[in-house]
N, C-alpha and C. Protein backbone atom coordinates (compact mmCIF):
# COMPACT_ATOMS: atom_id res chain seq x y z
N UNK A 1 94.07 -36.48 133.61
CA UNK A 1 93.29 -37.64 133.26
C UNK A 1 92.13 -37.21 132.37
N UNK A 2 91.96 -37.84 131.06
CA UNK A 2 90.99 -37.29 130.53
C UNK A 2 89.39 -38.28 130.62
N UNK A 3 88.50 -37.82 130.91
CA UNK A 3 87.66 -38.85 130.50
C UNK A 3 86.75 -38.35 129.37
N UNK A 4 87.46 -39.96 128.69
CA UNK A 4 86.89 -39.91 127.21
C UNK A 4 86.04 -41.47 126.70
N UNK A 5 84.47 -41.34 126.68
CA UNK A 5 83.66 -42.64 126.26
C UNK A 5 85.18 -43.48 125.18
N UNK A 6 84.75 -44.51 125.10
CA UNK A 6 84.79 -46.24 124.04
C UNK A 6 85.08 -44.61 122.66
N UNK A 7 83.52 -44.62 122.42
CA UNK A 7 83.52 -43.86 121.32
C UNK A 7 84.09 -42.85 120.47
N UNK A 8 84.36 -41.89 121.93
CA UNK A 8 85.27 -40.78 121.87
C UNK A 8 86.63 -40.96 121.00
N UNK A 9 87.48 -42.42 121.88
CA UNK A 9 88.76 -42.66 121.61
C UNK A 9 88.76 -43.28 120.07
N UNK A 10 87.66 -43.47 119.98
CA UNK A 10 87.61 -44.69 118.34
C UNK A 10 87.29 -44.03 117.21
N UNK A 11 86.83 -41.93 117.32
CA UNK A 11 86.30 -41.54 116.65
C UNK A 11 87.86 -40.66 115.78
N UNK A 12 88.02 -41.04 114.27
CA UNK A 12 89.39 -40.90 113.89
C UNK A 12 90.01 -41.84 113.51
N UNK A 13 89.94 -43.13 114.07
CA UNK A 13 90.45 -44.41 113.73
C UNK A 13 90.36 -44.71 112.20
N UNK A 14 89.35 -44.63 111.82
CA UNK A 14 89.34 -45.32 110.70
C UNK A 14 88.01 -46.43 110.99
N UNK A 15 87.99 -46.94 110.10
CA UNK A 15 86.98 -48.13 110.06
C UNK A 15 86.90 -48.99 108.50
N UNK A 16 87.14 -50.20 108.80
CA UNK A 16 87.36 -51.11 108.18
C UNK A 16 85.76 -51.51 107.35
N UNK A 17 85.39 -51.72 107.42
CA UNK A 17 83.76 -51.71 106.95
C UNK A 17 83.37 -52.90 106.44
N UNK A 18 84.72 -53.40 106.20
CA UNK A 18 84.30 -54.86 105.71
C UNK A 18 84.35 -56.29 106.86
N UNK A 19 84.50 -56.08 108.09
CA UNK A 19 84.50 -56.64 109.27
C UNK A 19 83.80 -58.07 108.54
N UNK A 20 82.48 -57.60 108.94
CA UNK A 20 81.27 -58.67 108.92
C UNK A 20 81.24 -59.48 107.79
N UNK A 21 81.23 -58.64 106.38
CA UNK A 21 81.48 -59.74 105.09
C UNK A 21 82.63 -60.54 105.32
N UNK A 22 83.56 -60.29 105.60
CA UNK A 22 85.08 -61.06 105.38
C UNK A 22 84.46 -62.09 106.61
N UNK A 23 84.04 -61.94 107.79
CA UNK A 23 84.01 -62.76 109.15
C UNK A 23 83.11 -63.89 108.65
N UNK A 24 82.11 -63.55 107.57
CA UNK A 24 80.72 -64.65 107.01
C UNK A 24 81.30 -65.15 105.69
N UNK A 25 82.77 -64.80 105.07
CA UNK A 25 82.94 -65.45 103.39
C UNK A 25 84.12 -66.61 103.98
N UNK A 26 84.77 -66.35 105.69
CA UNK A 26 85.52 -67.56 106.14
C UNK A 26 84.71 -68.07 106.46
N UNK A 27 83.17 -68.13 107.43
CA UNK A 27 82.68 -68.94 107.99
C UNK A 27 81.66 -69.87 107.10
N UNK A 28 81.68 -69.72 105.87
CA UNK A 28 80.68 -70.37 104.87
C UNK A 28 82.24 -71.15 104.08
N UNK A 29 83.40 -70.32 103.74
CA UNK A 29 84.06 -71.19 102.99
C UNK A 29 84.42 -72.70 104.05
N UNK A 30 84.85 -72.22 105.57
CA UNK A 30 84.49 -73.29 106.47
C UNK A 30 84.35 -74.15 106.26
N UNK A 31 82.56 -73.82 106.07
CA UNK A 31 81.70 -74.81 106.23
C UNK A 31 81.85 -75.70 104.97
N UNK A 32 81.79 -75.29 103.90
CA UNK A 32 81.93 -75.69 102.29
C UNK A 32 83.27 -76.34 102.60
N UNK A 33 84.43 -76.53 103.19
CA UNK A 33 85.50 -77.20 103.28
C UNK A 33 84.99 -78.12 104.10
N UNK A 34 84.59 -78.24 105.44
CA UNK A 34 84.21 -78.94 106.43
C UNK A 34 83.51 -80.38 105.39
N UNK A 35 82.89 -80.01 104.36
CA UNK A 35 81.97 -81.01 103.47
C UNK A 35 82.76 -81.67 102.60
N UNK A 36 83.96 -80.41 101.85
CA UNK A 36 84.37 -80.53 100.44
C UNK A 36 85.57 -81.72 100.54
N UNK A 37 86.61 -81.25 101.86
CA UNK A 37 87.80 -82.07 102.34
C UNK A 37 87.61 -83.69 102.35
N UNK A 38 86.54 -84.17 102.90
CA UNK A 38 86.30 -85.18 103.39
C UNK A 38 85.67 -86.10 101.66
N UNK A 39 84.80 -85.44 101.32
CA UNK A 39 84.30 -85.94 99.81
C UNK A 39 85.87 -85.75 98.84
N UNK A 40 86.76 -85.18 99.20
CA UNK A 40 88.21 -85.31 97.82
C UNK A 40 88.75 -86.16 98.62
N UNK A 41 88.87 -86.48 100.13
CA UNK A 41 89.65 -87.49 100.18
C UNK A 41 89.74 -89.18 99.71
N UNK A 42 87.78 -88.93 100.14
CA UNK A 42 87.41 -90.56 99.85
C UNK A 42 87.12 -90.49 97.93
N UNK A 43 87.54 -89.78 97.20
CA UNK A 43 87.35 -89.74 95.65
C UNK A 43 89.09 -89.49 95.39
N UNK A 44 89.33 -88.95 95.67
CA UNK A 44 90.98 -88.97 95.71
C UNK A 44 92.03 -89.74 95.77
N UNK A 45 91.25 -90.29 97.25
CA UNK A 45 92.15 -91.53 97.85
C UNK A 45 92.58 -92.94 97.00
N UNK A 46 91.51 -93.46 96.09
CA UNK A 46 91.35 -94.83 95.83
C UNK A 46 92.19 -94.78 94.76
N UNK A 47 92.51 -93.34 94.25
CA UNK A 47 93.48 -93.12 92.73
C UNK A 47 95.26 -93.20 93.01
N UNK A 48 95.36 -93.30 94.55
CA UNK A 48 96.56 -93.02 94.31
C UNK A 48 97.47 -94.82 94.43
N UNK A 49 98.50 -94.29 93.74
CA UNK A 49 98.96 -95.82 92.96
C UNK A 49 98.73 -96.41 92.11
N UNK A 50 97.61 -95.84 91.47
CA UNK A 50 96.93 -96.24 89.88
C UNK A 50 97.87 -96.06 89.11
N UNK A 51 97.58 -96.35 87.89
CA UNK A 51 98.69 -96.51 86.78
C UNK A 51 97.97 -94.29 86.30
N UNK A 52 98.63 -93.84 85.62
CA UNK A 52 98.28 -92.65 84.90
C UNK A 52 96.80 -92.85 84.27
N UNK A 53 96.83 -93.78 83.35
CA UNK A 53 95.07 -93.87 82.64
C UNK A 53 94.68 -94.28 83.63
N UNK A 54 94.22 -95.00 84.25
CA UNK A 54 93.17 -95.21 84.86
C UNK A 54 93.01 -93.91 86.01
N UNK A 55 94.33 -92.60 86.09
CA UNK A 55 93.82 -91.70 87.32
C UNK A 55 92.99 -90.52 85.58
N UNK A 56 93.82 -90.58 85.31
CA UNK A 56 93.32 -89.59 83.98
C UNK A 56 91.92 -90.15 83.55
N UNK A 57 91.42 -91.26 83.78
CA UNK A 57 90.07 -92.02 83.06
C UNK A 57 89.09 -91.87 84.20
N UNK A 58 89.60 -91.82 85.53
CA UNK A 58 88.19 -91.69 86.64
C UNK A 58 88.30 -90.11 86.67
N UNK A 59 89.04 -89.16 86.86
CA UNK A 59 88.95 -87.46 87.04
C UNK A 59 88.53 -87.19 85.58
N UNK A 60 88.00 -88.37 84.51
CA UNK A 60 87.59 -87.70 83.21
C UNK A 60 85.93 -87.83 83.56
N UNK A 61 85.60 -88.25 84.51
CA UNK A 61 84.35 -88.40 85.32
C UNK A 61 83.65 -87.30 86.00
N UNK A 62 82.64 -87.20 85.99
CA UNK A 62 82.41 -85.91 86.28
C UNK A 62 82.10 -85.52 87.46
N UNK A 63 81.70 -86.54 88.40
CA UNK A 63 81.80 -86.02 90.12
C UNK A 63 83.09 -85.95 90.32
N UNK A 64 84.22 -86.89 90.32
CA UNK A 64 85.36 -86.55 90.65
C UNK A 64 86.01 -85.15 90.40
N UNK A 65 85.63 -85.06 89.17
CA UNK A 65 86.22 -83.70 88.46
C UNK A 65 85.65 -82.37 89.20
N UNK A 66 84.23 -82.51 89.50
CA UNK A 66 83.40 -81.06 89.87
C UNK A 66 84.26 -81.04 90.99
N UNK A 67 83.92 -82.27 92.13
CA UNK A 67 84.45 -82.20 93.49
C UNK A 67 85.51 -81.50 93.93
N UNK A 68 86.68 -82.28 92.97
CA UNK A 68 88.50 -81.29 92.92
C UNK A 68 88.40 -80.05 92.73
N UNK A 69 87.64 -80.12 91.52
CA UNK A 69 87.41 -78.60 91.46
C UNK A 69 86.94 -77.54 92.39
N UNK A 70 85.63 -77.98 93.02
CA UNK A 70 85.19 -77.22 94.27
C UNK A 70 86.23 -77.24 94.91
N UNK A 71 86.91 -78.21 95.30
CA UNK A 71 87.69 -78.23 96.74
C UNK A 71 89.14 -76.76 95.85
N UNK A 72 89.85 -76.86 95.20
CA UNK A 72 90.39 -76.36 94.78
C UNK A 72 89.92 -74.41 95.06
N UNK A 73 88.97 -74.38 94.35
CA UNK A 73 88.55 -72.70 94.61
C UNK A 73 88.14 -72.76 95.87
N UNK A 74 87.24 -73.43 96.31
CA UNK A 74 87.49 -72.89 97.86
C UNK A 74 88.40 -73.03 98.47
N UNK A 75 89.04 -73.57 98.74
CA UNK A 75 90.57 -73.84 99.21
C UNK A 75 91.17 -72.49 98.89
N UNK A 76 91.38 -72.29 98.09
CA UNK A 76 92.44 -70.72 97.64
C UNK A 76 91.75 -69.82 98.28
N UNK A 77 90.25 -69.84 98.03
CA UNK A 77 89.71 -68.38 98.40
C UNK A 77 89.53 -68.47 99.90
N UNK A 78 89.87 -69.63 100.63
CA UNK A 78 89.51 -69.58 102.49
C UNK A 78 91.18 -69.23 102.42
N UNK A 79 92.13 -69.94 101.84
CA UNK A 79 93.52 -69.40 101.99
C UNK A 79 93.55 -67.23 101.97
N UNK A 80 93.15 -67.12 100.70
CA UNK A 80 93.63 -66.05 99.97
C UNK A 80 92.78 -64.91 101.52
N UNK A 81 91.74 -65.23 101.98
CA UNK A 81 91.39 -63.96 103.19
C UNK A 81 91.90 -64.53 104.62
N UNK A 82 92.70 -65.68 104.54
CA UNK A 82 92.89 -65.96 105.82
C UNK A 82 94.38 -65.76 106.15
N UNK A 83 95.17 -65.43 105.28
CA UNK A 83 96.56 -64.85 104.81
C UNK A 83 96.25 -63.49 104.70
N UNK A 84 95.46 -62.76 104.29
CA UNK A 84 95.39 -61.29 104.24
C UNK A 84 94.93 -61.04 105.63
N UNK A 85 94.45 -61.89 106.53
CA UNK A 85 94.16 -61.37 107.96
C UNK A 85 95.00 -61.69 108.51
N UNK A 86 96.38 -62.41 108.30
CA UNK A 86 97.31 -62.87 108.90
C UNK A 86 98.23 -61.66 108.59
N UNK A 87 98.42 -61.21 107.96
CA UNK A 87 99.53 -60.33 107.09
C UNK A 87 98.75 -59.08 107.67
N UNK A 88 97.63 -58.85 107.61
CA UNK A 88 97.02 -57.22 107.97
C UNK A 88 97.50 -57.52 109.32
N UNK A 89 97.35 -58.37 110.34
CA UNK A 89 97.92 -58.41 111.32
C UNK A 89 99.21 -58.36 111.88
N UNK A 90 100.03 -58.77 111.22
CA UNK A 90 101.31 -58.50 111.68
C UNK A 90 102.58 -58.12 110.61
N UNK A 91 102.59 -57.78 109.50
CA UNK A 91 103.02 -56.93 109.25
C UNK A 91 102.98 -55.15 108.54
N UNK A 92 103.37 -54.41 108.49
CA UNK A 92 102.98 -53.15 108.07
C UNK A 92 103.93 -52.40 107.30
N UNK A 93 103.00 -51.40 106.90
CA UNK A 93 103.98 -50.62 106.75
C UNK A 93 103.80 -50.98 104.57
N UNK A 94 104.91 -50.77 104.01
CA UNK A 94 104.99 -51.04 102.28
C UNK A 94 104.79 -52.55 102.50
N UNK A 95 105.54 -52.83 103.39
CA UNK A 95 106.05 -54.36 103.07
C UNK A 95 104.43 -55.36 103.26
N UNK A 96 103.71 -54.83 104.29
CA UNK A 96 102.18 -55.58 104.57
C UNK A 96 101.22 -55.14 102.75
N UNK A 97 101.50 -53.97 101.86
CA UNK A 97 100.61 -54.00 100.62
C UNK A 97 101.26 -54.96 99.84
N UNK A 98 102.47 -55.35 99.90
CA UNK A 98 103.49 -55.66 98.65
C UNK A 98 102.72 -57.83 99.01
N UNK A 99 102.76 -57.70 100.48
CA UNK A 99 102.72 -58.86 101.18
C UNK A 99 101.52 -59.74 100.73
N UNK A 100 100.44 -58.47 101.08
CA UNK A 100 98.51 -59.19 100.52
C UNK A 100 98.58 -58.99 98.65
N UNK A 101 99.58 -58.48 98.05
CA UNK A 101 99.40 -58.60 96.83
C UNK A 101 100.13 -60.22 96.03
N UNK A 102 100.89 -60.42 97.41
CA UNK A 102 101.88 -61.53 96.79
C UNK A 102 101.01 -62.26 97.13
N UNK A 103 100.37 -62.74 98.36
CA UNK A 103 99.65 -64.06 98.56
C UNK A 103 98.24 -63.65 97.74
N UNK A 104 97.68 -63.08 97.59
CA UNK A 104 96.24 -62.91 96.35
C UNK A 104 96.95 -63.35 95.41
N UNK A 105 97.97 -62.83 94.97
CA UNK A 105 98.27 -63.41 92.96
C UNK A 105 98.31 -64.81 93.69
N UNK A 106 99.06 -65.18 94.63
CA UNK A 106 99.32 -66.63 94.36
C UNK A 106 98.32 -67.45 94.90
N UNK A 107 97.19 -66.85 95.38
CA UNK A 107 96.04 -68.02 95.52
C UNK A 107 95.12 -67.68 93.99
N UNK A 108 95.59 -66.68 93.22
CA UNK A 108 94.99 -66.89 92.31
C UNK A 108 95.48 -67.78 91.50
N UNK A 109 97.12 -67.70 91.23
CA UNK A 109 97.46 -68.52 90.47
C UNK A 109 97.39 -70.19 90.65
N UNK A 110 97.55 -70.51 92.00
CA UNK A 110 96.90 -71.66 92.21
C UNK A 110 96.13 -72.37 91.87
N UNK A 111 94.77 -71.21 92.29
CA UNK A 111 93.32 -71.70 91.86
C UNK A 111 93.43 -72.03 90.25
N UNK A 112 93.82 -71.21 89.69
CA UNK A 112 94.18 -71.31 88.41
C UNK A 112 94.54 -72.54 87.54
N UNK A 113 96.01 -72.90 88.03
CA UNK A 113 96.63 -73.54 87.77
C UNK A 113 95.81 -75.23 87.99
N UNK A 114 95.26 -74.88 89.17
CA UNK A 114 94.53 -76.82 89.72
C UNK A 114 93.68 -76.70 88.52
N UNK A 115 92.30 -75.70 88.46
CA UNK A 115 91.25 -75.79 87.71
C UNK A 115 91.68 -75.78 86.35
N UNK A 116 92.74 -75.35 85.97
CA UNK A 116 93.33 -75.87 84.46
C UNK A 116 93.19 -77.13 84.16
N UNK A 117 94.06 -77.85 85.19
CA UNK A 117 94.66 -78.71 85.14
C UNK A 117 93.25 -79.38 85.13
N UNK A 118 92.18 -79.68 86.42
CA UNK A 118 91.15 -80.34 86.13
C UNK A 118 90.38 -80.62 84.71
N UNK A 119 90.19 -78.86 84.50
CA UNK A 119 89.06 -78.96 83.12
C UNK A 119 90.62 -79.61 82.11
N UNK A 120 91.74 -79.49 81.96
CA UNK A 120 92.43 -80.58 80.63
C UNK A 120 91.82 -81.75 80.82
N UNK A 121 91.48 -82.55 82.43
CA UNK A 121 91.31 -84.18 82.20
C UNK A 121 90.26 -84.24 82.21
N UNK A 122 89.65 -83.30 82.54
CA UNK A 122 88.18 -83.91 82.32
C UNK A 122 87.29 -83.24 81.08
N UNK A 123 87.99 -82.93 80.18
CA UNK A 123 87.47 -82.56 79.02
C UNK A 123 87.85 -83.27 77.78
């Protein structure tokens, strides 16, 4: 039986270092969703069934437009670390680097792709 402190056994492990930033960039994107969700639904909502101009003529507006937009990048970026803690968690090995590289490109390309799409109509 060996007795060995908490410390002992943890010294070798490794250490992640980024614990605390990653634990405070979900709990602020959160919060920034907790606000952002609710403001795209009720700006969102009233467009759907509109004819094309009139959705292309209110998102050429500029709260509508910022709003989507916010909601859009935060959205990807609470996705893009909450999938890399999902994936660091359960899978490993090649297949867990190949895994956080596939879901990062594709919350980038996402983000991408919406905020394109925004700044075309509202520019």
């Amino acid at each position: 039986m060996a007795f060995l402190t908490d410390r002992k056994r943890a010294v070798g492990m490794g250490s992640a270092k980024t614990g605390t930033d990653h634990f405070w960039a979900m709990k602020v994107s959160s919060f920034g969703l907790l606000l952002l969700i609710p403001l795209f639904v009720f700006t969102f909502g009233p467009m759907l069934g509109e004819s094309h101009e009139a959705v292309i003529a209110y998102f050429a507006r500029p709260f509508p437009a910022i709003v989507a937009g916010l909601t859009i990048a935060v959205t990807m970026m609470h996705f893009k670390k909450g999938v890399q803690t999902l994936v660091e968690d359960y899978v490993h090995g090649t297949a867990q680097k190949v895994a956080i590289l596939a879901t990062i490109s594709l919350s980038y390309a996402i983000a991408a792709t919406g905020l394109f799409a925004i700044a075309r109509i509202a520019l």
